[in-house]
Protein backbone atom coordinates (compact mmCIF):
# COMPACT_ATOMS: atom_id res chain seq x y z
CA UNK A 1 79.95 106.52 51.06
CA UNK A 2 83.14 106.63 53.45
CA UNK A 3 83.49 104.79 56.21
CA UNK A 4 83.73 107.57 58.45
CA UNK A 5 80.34 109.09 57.22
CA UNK A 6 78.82 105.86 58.00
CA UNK A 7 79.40 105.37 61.58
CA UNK A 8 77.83 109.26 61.82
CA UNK A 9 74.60 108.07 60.86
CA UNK A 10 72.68 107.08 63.87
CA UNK A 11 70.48 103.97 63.45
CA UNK A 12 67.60 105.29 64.26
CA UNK A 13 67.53 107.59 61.08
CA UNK A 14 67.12 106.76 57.21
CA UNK A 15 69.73 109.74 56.15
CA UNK A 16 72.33 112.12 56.90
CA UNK A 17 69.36 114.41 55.75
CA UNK A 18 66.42 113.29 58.21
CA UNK A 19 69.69 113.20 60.95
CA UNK A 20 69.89 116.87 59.98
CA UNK A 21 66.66 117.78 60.17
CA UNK A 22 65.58 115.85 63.64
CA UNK A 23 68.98 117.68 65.05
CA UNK A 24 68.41 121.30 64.09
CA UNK A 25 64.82 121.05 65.00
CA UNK A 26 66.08 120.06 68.91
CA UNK A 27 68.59 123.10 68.45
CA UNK A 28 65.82 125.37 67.48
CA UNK A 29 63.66 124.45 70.67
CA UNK A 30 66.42 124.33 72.63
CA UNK A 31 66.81 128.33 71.61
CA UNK A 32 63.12 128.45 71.68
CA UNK A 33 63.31 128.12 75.90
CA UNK A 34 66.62 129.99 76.25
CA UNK A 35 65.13 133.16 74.41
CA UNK A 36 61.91 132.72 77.04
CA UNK A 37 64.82 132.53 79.79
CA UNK A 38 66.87 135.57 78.79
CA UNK A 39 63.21 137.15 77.75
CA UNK A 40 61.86 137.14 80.93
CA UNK A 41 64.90 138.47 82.54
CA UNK A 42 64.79 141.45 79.40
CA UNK A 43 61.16 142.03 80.60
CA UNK A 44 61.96 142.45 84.75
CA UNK A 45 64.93 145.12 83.94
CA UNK A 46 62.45 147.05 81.84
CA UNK A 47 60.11 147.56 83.81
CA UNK A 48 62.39 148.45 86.90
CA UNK A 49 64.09 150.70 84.59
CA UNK A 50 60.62 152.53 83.64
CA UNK A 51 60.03 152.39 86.83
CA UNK A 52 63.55 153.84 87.83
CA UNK A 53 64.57 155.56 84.63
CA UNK A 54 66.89 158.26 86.51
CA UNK A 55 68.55 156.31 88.97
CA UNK A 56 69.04 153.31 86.63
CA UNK A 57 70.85 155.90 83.98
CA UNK A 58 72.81 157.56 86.96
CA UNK A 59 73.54 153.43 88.01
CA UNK A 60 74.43 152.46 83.94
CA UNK A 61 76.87 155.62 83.63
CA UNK A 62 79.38 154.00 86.19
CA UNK A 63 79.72 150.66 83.70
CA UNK A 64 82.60 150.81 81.16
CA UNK A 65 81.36 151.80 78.12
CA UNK A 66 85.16 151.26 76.34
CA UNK A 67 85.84 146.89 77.67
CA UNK A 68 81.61 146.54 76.78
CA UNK A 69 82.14 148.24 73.07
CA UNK A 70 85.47 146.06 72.94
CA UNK A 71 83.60 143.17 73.94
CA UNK A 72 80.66 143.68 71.86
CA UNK A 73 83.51 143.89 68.76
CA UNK A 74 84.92 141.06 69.85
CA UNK A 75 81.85 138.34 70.01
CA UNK A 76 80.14 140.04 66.43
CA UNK A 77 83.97 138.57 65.31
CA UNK A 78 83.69 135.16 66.82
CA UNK A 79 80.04 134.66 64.99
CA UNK A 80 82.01 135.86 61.37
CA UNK A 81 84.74 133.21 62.58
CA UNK A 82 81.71 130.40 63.54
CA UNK A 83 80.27 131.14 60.11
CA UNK A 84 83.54 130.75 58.63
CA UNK A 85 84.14 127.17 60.44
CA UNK A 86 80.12 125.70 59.40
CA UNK A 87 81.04 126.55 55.77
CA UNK A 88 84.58 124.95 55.76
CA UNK A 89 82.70 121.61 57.84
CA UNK A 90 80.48 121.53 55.13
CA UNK A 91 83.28 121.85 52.54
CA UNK A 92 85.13 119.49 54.54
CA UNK A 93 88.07 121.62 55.07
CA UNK A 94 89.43 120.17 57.99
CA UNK A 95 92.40 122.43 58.53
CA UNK A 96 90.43 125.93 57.74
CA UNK A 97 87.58 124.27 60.23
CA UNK A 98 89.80 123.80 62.84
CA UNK A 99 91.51 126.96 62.14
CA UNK A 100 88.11 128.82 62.51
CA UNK A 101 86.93 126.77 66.04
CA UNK A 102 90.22 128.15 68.03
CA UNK A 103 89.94 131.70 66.75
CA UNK A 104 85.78 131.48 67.94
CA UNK A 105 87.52 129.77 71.25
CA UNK A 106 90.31 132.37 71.49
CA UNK A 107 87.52 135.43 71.13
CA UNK A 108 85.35 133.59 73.37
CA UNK A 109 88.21 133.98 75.67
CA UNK A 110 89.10 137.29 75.47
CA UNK A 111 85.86 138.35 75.99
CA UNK A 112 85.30 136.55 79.45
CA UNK A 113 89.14 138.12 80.20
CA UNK A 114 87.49 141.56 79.54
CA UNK A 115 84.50 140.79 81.43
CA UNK A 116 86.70 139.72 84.35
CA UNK A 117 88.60 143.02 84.50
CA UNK A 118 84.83 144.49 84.77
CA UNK A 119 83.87 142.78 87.83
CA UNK A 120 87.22 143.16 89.13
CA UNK A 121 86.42 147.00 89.13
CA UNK A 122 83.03 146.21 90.46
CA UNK A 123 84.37 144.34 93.16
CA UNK A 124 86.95 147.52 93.94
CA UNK A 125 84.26 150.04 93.85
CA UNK A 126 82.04 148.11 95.84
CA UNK A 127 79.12 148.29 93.40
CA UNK A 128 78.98 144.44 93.82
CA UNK A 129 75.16 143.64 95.59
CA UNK A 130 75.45 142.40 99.30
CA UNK A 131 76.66 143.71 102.56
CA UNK A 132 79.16 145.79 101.31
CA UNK A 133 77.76 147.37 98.54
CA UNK A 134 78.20 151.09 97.96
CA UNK A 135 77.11 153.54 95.44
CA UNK A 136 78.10 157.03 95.36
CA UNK A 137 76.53 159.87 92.64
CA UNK A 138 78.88 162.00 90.94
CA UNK A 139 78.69 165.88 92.38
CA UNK A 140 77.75 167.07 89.32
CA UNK A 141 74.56 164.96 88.73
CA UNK A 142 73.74 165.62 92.42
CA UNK A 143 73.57 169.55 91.74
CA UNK A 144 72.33 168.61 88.21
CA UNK A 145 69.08 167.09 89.82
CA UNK A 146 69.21 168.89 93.17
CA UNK A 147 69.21 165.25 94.59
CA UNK A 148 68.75 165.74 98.70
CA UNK A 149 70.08 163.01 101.14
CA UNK A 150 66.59 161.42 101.43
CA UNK A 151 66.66 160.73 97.92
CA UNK A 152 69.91 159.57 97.56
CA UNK A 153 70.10 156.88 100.05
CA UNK A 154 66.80 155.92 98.04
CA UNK A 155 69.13 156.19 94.88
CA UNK A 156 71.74 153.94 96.53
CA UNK A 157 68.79 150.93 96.89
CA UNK A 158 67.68 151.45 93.63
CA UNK A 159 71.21 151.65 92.26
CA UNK A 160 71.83 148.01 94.28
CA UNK A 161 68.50 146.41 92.26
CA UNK A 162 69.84 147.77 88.53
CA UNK A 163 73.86 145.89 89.48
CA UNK A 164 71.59 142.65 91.25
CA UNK A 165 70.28 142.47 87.23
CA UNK A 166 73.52 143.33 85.69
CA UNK A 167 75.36 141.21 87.15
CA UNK A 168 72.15 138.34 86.70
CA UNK A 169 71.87 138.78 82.97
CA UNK A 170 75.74 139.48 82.60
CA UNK A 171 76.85 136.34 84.80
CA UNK A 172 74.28 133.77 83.28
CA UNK A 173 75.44 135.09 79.58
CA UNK A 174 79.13 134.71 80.86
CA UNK A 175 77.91 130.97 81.72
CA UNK A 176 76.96 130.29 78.46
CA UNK A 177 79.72 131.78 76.40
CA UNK A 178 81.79 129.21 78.79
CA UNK A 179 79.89 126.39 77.61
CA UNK A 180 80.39 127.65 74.24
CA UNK A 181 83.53 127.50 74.78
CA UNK A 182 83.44 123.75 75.78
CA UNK A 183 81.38 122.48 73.68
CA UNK A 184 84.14 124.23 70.78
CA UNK A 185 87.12 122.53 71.83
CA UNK A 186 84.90 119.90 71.92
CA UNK A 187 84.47 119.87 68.07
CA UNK A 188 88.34 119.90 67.13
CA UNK A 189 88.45 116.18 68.29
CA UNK A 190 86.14 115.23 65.28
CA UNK A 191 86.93 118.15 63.46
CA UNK A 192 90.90 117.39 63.74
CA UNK A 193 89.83 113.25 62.34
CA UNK A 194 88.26 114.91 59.40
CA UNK A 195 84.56 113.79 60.36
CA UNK A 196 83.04 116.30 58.92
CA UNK A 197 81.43 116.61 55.11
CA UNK A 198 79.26 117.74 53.14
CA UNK A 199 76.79 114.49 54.26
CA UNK A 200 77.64 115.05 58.47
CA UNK A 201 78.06 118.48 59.93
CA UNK A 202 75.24 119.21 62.07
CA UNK A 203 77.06 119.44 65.09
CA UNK A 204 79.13 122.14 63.72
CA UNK A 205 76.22 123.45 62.15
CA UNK A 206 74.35 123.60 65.59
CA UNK A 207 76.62 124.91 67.65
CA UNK A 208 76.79 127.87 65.10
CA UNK A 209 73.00 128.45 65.97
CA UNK A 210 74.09 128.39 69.48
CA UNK A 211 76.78 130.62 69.47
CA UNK A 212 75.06 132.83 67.20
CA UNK A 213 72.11 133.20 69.80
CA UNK A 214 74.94 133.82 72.28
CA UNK A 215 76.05 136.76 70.34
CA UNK A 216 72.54 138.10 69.45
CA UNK A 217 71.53 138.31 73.49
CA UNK A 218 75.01 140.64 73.99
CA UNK A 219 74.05 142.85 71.28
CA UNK A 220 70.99 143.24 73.22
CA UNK A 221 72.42 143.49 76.13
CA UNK A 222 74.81 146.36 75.14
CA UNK A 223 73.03 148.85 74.27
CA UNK A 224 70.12 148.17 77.29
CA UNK A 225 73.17 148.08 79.84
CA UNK A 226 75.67 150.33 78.50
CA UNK A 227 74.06 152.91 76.10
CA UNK A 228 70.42 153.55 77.63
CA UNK A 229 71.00 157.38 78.74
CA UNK A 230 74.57 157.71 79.10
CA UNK A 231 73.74 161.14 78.09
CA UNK A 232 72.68 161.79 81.61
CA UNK A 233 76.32 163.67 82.22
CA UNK A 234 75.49 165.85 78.96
């Protein structure tokens, strides 16, 4: 066995395989409390939507439904590029490995530049939560739903709780696709040394969990943030 292979066996374990094993099983609990996290979060903008449903849609058809379908494009990519880079770490294909890291870092990238041009417009329309926040319904919906000006100042409120949650369960994703991020450019130092084999490539191997989770709670997101009636213009 090489050298290098060697020093990546801890001494607390027997073999590369137990290694494996004791290391995915941490990066399955680890997902284990993150999906309770981003779970309990899905659960409190479900019931406010229920609770909400027509000034949650009216809130959801000012988000732009063109950078989140980009964006949702952009991170099912990165997980085909992460899939990519375990299977070349396994291979130990250093150069496709560290080929397929920077494009999952590049696509990470582009989709926290898209997300910034969203809360740029946020910020500009004042639909950010907090002192200044403003929310105003399109004309049309307002004759649509012969909406009078008790109920939409109670609109406006409700509108401020549905962006509080966007921007909570947008924001904390956001964090983590950062820390994907790091953790990636982390990899090319032992990626770019050739550490990685057939034997060793659990951290590779984990991190693809992780990102892959990543990507799973944006699909999710999408469609609850984004798609749920934005036929209320129809």
């Amino acid at each position: 066995m090489s050298t290098h292979a060697d020093s990546a066996l801890a001494h607390h374990f027997e073999s590369f395989e137990q290694q494996r094993t004791a290391a995915s099983l941490g990066m399955w609990l680890f997902l284990a409390q993150e999906l309770m996290f981003f779970g309990g979060l899905f659960t409190c903008y479900l019931i406010y939507r229920s609770l909400n449903s027509l000034d949650f849609a009216i809130a959801s058809s000012e988000l732009d439904i063109t950078l989140g379908g980009i964006n949702t494009a952009v991170l099912i990519t990165s997980s085909l590029t992460m899939a990519l880079g375990v299977k070349a770490a396994q291979l130990a294909k250093k150069n496709q490995l560290i080929g397929y890291l920077l494009a999952t870092i590049l696509l990470a990238c582009c989709f926290l530049v898209i997300k910034y041009f969203e809360y740029a417009a946020k910020f500009e329309h004042h639909t950010v939560p907090g002192q200044h926040f403003e929310f105003h319904v399109p004309p049309d919906l307002i004759e649509k739903f012969e909406l009078g000006p008790e109920r939409l100042v109670q609109m406006e409120k409700r509108a401020e709780i549905f962006f509080s949650v966007y921007f909570a369960m947008t924001g904390l994703h956001g964090l983590h696709v950062l820390i994907g991020i790091g953790i990636a450019i982390w990899l090319l130092f032992p990626a770019s040394r050739g550490k990685f084999n057939m034997d060793y490539h659990a951290p590779v191997e984990n991190f693809g969990l992780y990102w892959h989770f990543v990507d799973l709670v944006w699909i999710f997101l999408f469609p609850l943030l984004y798609l749920l009636g934005r036929n209320i213009h129809a």
